[in-house]
Protein backbone atom coordinates (compact mmCIF):
# COMPACT_ATOMS: atom_id res chain seq x y z
CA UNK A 1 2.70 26.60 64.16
CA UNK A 2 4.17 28.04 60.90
CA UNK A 3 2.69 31.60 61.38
CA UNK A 4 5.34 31.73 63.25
CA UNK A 5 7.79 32.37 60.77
CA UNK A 6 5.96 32.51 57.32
CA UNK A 7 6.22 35.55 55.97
CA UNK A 8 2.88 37.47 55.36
CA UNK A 9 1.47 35.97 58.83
CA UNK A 10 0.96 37.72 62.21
CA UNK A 11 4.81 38.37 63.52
CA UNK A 12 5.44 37.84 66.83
CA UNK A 13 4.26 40.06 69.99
CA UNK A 14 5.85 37.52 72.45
CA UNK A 15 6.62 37.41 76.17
CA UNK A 16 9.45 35.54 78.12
CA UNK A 17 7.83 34.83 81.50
CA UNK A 18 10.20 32.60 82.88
CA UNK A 19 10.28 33.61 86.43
CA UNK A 20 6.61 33.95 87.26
CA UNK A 21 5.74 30.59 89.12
CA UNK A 22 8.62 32.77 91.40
CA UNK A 23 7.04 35.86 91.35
CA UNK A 24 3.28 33.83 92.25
CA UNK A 25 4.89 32.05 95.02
CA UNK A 26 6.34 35.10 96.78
CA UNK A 27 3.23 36.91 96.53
CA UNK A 28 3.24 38.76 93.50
CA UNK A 29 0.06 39.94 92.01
CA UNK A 30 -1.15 41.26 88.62
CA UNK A 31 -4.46 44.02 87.81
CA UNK A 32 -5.53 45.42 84.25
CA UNK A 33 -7.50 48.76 84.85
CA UNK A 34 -7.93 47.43 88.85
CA UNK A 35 -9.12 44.34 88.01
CA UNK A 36 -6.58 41.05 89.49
CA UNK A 37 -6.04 38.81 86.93
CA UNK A 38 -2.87 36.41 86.04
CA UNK A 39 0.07 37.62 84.45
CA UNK A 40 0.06 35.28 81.00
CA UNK A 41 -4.00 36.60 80.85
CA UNK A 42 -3.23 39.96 80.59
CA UNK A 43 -0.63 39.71 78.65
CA UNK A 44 -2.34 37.78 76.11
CA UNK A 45 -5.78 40.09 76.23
CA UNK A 46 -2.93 43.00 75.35
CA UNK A 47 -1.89 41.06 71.84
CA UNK A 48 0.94 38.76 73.08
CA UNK A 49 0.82 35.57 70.84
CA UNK A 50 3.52 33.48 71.85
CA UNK A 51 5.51 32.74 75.13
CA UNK A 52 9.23 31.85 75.68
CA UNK A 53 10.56 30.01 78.60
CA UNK A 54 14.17 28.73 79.39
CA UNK A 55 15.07 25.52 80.72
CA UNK A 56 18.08 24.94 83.13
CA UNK A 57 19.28 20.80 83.40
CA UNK A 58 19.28 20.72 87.17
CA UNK A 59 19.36 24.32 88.91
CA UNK A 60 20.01 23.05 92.22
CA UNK A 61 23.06 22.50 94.76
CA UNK A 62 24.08 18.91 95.56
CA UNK A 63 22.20 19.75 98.67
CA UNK A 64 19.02 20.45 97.15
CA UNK A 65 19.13 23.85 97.34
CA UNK A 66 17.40 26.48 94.41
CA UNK A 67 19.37 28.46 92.14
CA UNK A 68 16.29 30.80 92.18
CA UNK A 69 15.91 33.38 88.81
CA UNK A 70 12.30 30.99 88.33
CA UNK A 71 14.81 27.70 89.37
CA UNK A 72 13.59 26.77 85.72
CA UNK A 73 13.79 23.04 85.66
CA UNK A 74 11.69 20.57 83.26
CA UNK A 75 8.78 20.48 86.05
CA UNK A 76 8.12 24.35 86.33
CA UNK A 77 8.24 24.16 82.10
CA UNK A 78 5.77 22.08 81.63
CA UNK A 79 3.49 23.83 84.10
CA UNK A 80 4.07 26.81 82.35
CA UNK A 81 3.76 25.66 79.06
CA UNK A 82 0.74 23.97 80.40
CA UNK A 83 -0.94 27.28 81.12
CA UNK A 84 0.32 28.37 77.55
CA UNK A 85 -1.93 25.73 76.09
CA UNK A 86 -4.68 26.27 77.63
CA UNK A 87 -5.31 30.24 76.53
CA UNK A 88 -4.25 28.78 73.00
CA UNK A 89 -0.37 30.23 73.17
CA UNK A 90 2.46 28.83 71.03
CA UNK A 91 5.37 28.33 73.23
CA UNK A 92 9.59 28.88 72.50
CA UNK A 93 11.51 26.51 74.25
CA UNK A 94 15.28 28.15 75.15
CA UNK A 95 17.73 25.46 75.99
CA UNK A 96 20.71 26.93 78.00
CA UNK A 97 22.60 23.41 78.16
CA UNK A 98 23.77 24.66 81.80
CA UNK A 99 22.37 24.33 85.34
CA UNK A 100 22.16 28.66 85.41
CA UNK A 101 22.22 31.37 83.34
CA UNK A 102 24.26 31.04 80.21
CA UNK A 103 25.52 33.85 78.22
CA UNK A 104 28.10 35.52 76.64
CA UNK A 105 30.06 36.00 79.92
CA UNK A 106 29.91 32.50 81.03
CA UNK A 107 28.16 28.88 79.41
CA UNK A 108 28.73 26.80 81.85
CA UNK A 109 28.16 22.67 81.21
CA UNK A 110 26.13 21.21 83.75
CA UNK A 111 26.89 19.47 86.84
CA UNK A 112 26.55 16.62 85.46
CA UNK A 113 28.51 16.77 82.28
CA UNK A 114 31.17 18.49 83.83
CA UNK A 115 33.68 15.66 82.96
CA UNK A 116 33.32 14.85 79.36
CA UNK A 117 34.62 15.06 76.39
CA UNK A 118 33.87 16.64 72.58
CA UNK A 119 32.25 13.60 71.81
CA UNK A 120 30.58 12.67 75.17
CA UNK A 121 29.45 16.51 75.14
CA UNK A 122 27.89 16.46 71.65
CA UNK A 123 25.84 13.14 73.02
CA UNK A 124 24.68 14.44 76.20
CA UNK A 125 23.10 17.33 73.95
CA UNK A 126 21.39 15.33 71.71
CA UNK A 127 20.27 12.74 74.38
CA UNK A 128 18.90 15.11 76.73
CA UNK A 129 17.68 17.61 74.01
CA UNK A 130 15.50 14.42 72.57
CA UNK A 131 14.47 13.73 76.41
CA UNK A 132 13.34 16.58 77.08
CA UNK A 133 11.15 17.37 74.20
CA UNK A 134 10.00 13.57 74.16
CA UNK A 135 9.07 14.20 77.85
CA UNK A 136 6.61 17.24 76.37
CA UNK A 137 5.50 15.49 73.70
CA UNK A 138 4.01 12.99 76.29
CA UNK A 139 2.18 15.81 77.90
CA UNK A 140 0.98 16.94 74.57
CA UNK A 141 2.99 20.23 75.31
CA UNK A 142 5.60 20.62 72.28
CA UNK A 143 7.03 23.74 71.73
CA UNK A 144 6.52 25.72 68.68
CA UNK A 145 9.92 26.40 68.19
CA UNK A 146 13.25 25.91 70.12
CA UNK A 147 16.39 27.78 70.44
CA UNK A 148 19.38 25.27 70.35
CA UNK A 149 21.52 27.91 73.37
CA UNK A 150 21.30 30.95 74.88
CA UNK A 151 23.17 33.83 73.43
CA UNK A 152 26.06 31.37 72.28
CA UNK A 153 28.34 34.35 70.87
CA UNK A 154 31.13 32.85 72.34
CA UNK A 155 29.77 29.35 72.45
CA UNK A 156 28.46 27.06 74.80
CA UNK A 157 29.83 24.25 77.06
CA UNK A 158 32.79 26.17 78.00
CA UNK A 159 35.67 25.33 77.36
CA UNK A 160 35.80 22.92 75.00
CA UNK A 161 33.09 24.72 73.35
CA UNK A 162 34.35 28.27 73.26
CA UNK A 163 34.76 30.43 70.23
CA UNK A 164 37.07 30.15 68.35
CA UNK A 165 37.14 26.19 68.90
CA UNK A 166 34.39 26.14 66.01
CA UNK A 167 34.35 22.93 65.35
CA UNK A 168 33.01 21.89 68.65
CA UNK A 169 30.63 24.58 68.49
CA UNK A 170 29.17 23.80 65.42
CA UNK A 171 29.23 19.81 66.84
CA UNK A 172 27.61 20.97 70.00
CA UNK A 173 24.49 22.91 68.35
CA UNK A 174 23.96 21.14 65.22
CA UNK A 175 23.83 17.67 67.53
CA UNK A 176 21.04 19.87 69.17
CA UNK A 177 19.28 21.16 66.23
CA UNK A 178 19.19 17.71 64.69
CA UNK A 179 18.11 16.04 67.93
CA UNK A 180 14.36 18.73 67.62
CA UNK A 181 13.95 17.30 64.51
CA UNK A 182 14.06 13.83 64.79
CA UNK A 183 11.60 14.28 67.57
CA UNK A 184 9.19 16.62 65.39
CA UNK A 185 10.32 17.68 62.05
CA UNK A 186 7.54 20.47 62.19
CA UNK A 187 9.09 22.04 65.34
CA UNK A 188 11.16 25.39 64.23
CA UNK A 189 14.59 25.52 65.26
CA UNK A 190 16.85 28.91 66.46
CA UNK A 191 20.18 29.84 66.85
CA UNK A 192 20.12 32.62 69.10
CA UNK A 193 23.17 35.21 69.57
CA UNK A 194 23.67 38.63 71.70
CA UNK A 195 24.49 42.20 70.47
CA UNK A 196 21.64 42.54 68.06
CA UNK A 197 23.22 45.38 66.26
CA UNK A 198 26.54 43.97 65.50
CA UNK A 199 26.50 42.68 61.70
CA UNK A 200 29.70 41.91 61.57
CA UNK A 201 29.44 39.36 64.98
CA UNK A 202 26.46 37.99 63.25
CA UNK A 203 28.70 37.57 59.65
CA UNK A 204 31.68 35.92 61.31
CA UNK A 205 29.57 34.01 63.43
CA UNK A 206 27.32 32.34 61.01
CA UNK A 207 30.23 32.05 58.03
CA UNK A 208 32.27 29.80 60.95
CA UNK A 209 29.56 27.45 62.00
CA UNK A 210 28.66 27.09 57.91
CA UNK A 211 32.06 26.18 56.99
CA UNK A 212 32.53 23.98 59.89
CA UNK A 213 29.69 21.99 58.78
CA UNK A 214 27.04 23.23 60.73
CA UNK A 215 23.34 22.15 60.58
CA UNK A 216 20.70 24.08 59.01
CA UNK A 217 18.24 25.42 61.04
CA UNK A 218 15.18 27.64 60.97
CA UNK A 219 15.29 31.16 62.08
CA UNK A 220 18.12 33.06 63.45
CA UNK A 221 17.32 34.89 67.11
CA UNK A 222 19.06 38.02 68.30
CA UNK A 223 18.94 39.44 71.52
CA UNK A 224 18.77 43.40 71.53
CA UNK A 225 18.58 46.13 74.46
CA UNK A 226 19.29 49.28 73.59
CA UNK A 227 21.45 50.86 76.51
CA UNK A 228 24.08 47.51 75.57
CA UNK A 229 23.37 46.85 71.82
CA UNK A 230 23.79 49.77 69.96
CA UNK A 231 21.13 52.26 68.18
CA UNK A 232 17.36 50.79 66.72
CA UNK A 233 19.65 52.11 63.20
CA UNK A 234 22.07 49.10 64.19
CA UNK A 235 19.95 47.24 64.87
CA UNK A 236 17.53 47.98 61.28
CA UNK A 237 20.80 47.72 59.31
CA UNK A 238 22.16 44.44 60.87
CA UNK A 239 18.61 43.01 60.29
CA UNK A 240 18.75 44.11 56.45
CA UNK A 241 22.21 42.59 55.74
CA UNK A 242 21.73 39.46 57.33
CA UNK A 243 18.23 39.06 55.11
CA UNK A 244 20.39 39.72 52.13
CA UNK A 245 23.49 37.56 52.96
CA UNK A 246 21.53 34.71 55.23
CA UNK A 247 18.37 34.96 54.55
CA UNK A 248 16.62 33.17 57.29
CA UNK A 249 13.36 34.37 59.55
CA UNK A 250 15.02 36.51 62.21
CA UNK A 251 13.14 37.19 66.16
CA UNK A 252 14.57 39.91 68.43
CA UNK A 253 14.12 37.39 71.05
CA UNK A 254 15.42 39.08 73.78
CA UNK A 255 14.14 42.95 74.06
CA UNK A 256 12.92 45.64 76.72
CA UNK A 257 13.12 49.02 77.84
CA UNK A 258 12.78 50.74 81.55
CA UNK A 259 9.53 52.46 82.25
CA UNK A 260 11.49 54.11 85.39
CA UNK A 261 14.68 54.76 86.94
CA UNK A 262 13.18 54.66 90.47
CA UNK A 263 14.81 51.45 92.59
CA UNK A 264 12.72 49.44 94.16
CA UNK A 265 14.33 47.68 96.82
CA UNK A 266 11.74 48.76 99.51
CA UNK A 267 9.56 46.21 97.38
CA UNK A 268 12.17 43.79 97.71
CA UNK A 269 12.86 44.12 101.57
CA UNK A 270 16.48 44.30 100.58
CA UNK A 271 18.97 47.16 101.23
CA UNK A 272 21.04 48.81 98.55
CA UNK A 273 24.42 46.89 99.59
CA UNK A 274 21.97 43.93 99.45
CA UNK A 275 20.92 44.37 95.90
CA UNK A 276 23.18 43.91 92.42
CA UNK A 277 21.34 47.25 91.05
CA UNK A 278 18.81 48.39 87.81
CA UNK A 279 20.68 46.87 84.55
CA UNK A 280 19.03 49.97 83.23
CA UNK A 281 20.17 52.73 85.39
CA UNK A 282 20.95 55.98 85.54
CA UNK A 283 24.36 55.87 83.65
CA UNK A 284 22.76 53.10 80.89
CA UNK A 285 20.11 55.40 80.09
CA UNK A 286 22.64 58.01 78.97
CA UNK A 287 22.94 55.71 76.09
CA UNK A 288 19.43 55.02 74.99
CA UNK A 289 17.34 58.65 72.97
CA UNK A 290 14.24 57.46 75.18
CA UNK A 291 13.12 58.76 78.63
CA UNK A 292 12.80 55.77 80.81
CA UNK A 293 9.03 56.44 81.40
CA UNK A 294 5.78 54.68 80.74
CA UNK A 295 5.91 57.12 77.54
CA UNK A 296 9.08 56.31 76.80
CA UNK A 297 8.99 52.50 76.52
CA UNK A 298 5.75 52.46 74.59
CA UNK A 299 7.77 55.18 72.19
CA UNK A 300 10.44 52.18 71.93
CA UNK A 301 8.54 49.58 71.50
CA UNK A 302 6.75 51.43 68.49
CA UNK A 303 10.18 52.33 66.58
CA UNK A 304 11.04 48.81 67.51
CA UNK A 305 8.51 47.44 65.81
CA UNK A 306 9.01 49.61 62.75
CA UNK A 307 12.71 48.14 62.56
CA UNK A 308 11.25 44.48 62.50
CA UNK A 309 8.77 45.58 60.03
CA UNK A 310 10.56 47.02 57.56
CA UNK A 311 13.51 43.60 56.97
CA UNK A 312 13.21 42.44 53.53
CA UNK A 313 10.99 39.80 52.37
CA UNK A 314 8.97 39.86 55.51
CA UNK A 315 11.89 38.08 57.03
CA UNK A 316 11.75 40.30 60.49
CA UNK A 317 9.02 37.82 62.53
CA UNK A 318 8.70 39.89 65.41
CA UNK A 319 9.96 40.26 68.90
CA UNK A 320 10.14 38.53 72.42
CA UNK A 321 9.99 41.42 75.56
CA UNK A 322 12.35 39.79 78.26
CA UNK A 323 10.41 39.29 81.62
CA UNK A 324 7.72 41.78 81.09
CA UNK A 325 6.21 39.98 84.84
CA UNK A 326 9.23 39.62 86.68
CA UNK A 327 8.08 41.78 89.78
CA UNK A 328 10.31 42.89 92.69
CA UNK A 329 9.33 40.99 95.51
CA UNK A 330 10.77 39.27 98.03
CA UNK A 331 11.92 36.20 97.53
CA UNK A 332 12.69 36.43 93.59
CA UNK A 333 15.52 37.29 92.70
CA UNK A 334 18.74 36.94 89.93
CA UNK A 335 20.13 34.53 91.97
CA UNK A 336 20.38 32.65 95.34
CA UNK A 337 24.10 31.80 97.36
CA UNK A 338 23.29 28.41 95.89
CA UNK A 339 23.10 29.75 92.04
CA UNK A 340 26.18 32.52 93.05
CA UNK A 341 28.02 29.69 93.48
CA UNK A 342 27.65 27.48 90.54
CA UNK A 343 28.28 30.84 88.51
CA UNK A 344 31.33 31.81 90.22
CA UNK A 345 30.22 35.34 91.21
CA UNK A 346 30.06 36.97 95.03
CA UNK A 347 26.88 38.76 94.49
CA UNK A 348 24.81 40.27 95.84
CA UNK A 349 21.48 39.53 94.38
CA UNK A 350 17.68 40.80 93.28
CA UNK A 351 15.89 41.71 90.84
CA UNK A 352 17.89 44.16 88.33
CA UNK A 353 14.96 43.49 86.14
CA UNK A 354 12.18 45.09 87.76
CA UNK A 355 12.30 48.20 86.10
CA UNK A 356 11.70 46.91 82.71
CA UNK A 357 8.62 45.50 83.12
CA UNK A 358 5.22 45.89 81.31
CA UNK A 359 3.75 45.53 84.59
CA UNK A 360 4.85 48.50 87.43
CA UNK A 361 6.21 47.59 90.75
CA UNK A 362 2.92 46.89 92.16
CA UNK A 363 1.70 44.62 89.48
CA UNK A 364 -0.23 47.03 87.00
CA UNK A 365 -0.62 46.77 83.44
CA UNK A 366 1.38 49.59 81.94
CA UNK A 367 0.51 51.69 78.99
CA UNK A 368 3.27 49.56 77.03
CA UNK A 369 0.49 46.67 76.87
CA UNK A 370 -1.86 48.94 75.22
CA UNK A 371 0.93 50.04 72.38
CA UNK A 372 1.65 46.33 72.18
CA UNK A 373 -1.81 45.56 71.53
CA UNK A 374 -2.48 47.70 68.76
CA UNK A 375 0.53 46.73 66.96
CA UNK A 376 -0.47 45.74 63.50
């Protein structure tokens, strides 16, 4: 799929829908102008063109029990990416190398890794890494494109790989990068980092893995939400530099903006001592120069697009919206006491994502879709 990144191609109008098999299961629901159709239907009829789904090793206890957050394991992938292929959508595979959520604040190894070493680390990624895709291949469901981490700022495989031990990290993802290729040299590979409107994170970041004798790759990823991340004029100007000093494709592969402020817990048959709370709240939105409205996000997601539009050399591909269907319902949330566990944190749970939807608390399209849609 080299639309993908070529420059002079349709960018981008993606969709990270990671938790919906979730959201299905626990009842959730989906209309377009009253009509109930499925989530990934809608969104493509309303111009998305490629999906994104993460992959955990093994999100479960040693008792069996879920992690929950989608409990994204190889199965629920390839039934996803299943229903990808068949309405014709190019898929991003996001490899977190960690049983849960992996991010700046915490990239844990899995379970099952937990007691190796640099070397035995830097083979378990390029063994499963090849597994896994060789596993898809067999279903005739490669990805497009795969993102060697999630958000790996500060590294991954903590703690051997944590910044500033760069040359494990650069061990760690180029061992990953190179395993995608010899699997499919046609597959398009990402490095994927936070705080999309930091250039100078993105600088240091890139010049240590380079110099550490990192492996090329295809297309650099940057997560960006603007009540954490800075102004869209960050964001523009750390997407300019970096086409002028890096030069590679570059996706805003993590994105989204609140279309409300209201809570929604009553959806969620959880109490407010129950729930973690909205990521974008009433204090975040101080930070972001759009109302947290229907009007509002669709006002974002224009200027957003401008941003992308206007990087150099056609190098800004296009965008990913972070779990436009991740409905509050019961049942689905962030996290289970299973997954609280394996992270380390005492809670409490739900969905903080609700609110950021392109779909409202009841499973309606929201004007957002429409903007998407005519996105040229």
């Amino acid at each position: 799929m080299d639309w993908l990144l070529k420059p002079g191609a349709p960018r981008i109008k993606g969709a990270d829908i990671s938790s919906l098999l979730e959201v299905e299961k626990a009842g959730g629901r989906f209309y377009d102008r009253g009509r109930e159709q499925s989530a990934l239907l809608i969104l493509r009829n309303h111009g998305v063109n490629a999906i994104r789904l993460r992959l955990w090793n093994d999100p479960y206890d040693e008792n069996g029990n879920p992690y929950g957050a989608g409990t994204n394991d190889l199965a629920r992938t390839i039934q996803l990416a299943r229903r990808c292929k068949d309405l014709g959508l190019p898929w991003i595979l996001d490899f977190h190398y960690s049983d849960f959520w992996a991010d700046p604040g915490k990239q844990y190894p899995p379970k099952a890794w937990a007691d190796l070493n640099a070397e035995g680390l830097a083979r378990a990624v390029d063994y499963y890494t090849r597994d896994t895709l060789e596993n898809l291949k067999d279903e005739g469901l490669l990805p497009a494109m795969v993102a060697v981490g999630n958000e790996i700022s500060n590294g991954l495989l903590w703690p051997l790989g944590r910044v500033p031990n760069w040359i494990n990290v650069s061990r760690f993802v180029s061992a990953g990068l190179r395993a995608v290729k010899a699997v499919d040299p046609s597959i398009k590979t990402m490095i994927h980092l936070d705080n999309g409107g930091w250039y100078g994170l993105y600088r240091s970041w890139f010049d240590s893995y380079r110099v550490n004798f990192g492996a090329d790759f295809d297309c650099i990823g940057l997560s960006y939400y603007p009540f954490w991340h800075g102004s869209l004029t960050s964001l523009r100007d750390n997407l300019h530099r970096l086409a002028k000093t890096i030069g590679k494709p570059m996706v805003v592969t993590e994105t989204s903006m609140a279309f409300t402020l209201r809570e929604c817990c009553d959806y969620e048959g959880l109490t407010m001592a129950e729930k973690r709370g909205l990521a974008a709240n009433e204090r975040t939105a101080a930070e972001v120069p759009y109302p947290m409205t229907p009007e509002g996000q669709c006002l974002f997601l224009r200027d957003l697009w401008d941003v992308i539009c206007s990087v150099p050399e056609g190098l800004g591909r296009g965008f990913v919206w972070w779990e436009p269907a991740w409905l509050p319902v019961k049942g689905s949330g962030w996290t289970t006491p299973a997954g609280l566990a394996y992270v380390r944190e005492k809670g409490p749970g739900g969905n903080e994502w609700a609110n950021q939807g392109m779909f409202d608390y009841d499973g309606r399209a929201l004007p957002v879709q429409d903007t998407m849609e005519a996105l040229k």
